[in-house]
Protein backbone atom coordinates (compact mmCIF):
# COMPACT_ATOMS: atom_id res chain seq x y z
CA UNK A 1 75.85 120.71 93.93
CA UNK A 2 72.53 119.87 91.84
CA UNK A 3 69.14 117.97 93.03
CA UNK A 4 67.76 116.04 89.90
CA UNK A 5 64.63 114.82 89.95
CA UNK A 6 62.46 112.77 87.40
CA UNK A 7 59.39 113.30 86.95
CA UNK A 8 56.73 110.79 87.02
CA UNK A 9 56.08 108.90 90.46
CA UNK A 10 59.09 111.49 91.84
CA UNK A 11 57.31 114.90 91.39
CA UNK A 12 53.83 113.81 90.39
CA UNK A 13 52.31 110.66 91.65
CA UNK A 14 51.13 109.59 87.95
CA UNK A 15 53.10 106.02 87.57
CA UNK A 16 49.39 104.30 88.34
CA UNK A 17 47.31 106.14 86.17
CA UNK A 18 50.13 105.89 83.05
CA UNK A 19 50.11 101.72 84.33
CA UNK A 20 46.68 101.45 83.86
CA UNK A 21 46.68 102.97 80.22
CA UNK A 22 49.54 101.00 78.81
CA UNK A 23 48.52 97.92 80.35
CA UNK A 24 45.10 99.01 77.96
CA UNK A 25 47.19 99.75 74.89
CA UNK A 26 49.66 96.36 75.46
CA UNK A 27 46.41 94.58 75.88
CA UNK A 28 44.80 95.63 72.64
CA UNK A 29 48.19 95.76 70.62
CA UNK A 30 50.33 93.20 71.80
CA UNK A 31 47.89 90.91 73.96
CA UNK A 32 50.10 91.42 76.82
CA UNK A 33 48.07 93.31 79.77
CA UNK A 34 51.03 93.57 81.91
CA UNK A 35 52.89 95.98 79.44
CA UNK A 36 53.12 98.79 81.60
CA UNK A 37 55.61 97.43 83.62
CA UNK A 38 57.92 96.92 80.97
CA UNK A 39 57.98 100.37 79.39
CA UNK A 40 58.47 102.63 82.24
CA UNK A 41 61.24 104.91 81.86
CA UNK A 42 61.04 104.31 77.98
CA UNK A 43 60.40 107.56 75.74
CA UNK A 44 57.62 107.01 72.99
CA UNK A 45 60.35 106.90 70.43
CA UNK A 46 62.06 103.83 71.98
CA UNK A 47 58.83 102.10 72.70
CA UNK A 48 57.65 102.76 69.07
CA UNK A 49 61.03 101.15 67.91
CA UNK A 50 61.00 98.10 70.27
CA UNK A 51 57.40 97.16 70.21
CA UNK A 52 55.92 98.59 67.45
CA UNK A 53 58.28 99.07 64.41
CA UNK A 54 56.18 98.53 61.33
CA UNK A 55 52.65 99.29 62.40
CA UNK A 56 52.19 102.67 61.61
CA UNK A 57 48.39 102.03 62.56
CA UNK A 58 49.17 101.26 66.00
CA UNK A 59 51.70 104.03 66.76
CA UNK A 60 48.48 106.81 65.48
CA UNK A 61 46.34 105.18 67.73
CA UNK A 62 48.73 105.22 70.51
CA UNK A 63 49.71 109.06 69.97
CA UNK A 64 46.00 109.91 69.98
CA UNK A 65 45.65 108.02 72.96
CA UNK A 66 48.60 109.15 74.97
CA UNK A 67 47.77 112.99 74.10
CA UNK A 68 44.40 112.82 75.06
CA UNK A 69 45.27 110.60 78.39
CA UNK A 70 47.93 113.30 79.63
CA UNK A 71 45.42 115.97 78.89
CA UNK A 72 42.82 114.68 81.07
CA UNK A 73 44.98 112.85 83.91
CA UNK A 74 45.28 114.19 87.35
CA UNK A 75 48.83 115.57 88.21
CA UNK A 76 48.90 115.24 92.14
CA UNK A 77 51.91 116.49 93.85
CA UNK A 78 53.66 113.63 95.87
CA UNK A 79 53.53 114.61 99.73
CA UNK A 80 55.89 116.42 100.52
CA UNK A 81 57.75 117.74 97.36
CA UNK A 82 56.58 121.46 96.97
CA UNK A 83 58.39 122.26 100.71
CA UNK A 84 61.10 120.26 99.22
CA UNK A 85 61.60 121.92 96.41
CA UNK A 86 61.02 125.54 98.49
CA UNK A 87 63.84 124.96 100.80
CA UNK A 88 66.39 124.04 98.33
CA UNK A 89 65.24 127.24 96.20
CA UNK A 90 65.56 129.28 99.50
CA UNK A 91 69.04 127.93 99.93
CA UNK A 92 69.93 128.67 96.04
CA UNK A 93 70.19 124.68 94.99
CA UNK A 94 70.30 123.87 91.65
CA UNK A 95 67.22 121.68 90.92
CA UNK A 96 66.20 120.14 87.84
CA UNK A 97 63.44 118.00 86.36
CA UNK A 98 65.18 114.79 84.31
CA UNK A 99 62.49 113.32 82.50
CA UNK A 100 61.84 110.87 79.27
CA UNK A 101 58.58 112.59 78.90
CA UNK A 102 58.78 114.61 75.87
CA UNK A 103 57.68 118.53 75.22
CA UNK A 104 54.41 118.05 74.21
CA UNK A 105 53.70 116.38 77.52
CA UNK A 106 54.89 119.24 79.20
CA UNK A 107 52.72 121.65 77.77
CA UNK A 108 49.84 119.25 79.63
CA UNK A 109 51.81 120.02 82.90
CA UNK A 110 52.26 123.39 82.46
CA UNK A 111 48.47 124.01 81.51
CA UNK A 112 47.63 122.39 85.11
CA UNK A 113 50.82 123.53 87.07
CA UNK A 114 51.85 126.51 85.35
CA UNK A 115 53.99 127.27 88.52
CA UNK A 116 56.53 124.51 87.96
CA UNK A 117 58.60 126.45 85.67
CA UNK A 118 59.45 128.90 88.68
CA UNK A 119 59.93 125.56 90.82
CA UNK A 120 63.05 124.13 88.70
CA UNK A 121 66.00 125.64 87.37
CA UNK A 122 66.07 123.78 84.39
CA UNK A 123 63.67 121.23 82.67
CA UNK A 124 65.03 118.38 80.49
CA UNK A 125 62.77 116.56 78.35
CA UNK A 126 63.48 113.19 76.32
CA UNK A 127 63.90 115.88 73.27
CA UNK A 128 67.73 116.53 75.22
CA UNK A 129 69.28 113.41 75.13
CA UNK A 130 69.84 110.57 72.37
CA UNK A 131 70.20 107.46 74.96
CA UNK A 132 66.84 107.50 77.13
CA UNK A 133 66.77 105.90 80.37
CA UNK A 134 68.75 103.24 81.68
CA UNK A 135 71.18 105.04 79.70
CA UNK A 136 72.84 107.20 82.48
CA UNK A 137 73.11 110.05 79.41
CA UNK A 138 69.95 112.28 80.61
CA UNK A 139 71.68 112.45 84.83
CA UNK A 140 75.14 113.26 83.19
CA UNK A 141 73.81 115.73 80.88
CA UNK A 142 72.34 117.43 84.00
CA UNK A 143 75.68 117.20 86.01
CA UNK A 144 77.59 118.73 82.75
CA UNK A 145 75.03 121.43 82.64
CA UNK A 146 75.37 122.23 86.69
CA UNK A 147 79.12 121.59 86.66
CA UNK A 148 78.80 119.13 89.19
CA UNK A 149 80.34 116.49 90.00
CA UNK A 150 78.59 112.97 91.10
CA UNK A 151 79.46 112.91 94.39
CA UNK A 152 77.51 116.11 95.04
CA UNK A 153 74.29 115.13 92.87
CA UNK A 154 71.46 113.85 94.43
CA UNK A 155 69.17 111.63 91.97
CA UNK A 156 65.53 110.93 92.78
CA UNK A 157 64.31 108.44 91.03
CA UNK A 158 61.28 105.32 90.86
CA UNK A 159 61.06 103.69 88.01
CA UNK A 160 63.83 100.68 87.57
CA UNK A 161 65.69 101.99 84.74
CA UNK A 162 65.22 105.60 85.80
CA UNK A 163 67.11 103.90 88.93
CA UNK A 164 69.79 101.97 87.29
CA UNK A 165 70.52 105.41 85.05
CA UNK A 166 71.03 107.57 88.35
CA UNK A 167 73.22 104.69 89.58
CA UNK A 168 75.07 104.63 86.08
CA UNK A 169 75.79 108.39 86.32
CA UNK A 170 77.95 107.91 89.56
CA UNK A 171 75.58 110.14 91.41
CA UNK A 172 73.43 109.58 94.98
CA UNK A 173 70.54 107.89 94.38
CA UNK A 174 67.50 108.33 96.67
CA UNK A 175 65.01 106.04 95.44
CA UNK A 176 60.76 106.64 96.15
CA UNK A 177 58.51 103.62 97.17
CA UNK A 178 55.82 105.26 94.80
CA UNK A 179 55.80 102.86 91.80
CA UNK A 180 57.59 99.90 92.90
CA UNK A 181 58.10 98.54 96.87
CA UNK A 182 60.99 99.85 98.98
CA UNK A 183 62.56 96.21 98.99
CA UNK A 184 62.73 96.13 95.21
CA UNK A 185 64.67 99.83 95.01
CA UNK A 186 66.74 99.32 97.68
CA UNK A 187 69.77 97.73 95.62
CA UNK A 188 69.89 100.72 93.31
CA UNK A 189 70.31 103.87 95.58
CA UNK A 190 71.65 104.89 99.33
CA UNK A 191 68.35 106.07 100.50
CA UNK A 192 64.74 104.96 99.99
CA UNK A 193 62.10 107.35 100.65
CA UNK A 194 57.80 107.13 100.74
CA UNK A 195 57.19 110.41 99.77
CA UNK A 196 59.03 114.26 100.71
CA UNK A 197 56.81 114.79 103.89
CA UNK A 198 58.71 115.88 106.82
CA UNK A 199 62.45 115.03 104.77
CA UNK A 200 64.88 118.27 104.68
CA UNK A 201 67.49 118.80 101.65
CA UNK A 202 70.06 118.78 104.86
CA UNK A 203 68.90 115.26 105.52
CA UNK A 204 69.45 114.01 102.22
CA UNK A 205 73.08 115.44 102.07
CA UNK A 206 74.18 113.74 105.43
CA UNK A 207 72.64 110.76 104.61
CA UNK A 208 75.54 110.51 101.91
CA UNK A 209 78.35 111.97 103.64
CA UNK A 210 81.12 109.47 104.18
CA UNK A 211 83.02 109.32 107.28
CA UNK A 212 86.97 110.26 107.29
């Protein structure tokens, strides 16, 4: 059995703020102020390679932007997730962050949250997988790495193709209202959450147990 969990709008309620500066950077680049939406999930390599091939100019700017934007940005916990994460530590669960976010973010999070290495078993990072999101390659290299099979791994997920990755990979998706609303997630998972408040690991698992 393994809990995966990305990252963005799962662990840390960030999906607005990273909206807000994309939207900014689509704006400027591309003229297209409604960018953000289409790039979630995305690693900077694939966005780079879709939007921005040949303009070297715009792909410095953006790294100096990005950098300095996940320095500064507030990483709030989303309710709930640190008693989460506690009780399926205290029951010896296999829990890992599954993100697109590369290293160089992480080093932001770790500055801020330095005790999220102690909360997860394992972090991957878009550096650990070729196909990024919604590739189901980052959920089934965290099942291979567990030993688990998809039936007992529970995805969390927000984003759309973070969502239609965990539903690629075979495994149980529980989808967070965070980023998009609870009517538009629904079709990719078997249970759609608000936040962690109140919600036991126990709960999860019998949501997803199938009757004989």
């Amino acid at each position: 059995m393994a809990f995966l969990f990305d990252l963005d709008g799962v662990i840390f309620d960030t999906e607005g703020q990273y909206t807000v500066l994309w939207n900014r950077i689509g704006a400027d680049w591309l003229g297209d102020a409604d960018f953000g939406k289409k790039i979630k999930g995305q690693t900077l390599v694939q966005i780079f390679g879709r939007y921005f091939p040949d303009n070297e100019a715009a792909r410095k700017d953006i790294r100096e932007r990005l950098d300095r934007f996940e320095g500064e940005m507030s990483y709030e916990y989303v309710p709930g997730v640190e008693d989460f994460l506690r009780a399926l530590a205290g029951n010896g669960i296999p829990r890992a962050i599954v993100t697109s976010s590369n290293r160089a973010k992480m080093e932001h999070v770790y500055r801020v949250h330095p005790e999220i290495r102690d909360m997860f078993t394992h972090i991957f990072t878009g550096e650990d997988f070729t196909r990024s999101k919604p590739a189901p390659d980052c959920y089934l290299l965290g099942m291979k790495t567990y030993g688990t099979a998809p039936e007992a791994t529970f995805i969390f997920e927000d984003s759309f193709s973070g969502l239609q990755a965990a539903k690629d990979s075979g495994g149980n998706v529980i989808a967070l209202a965070t980023t998009n609303s609870r009517e538009a997630v629904a079709p990719y998972a078997g249970l759609v959450i608000d936040d962690f408040k109140g919600l036991a690991p126990e709960a999860v698992m019998k949501n997803f147990c199938k009757d004989e």
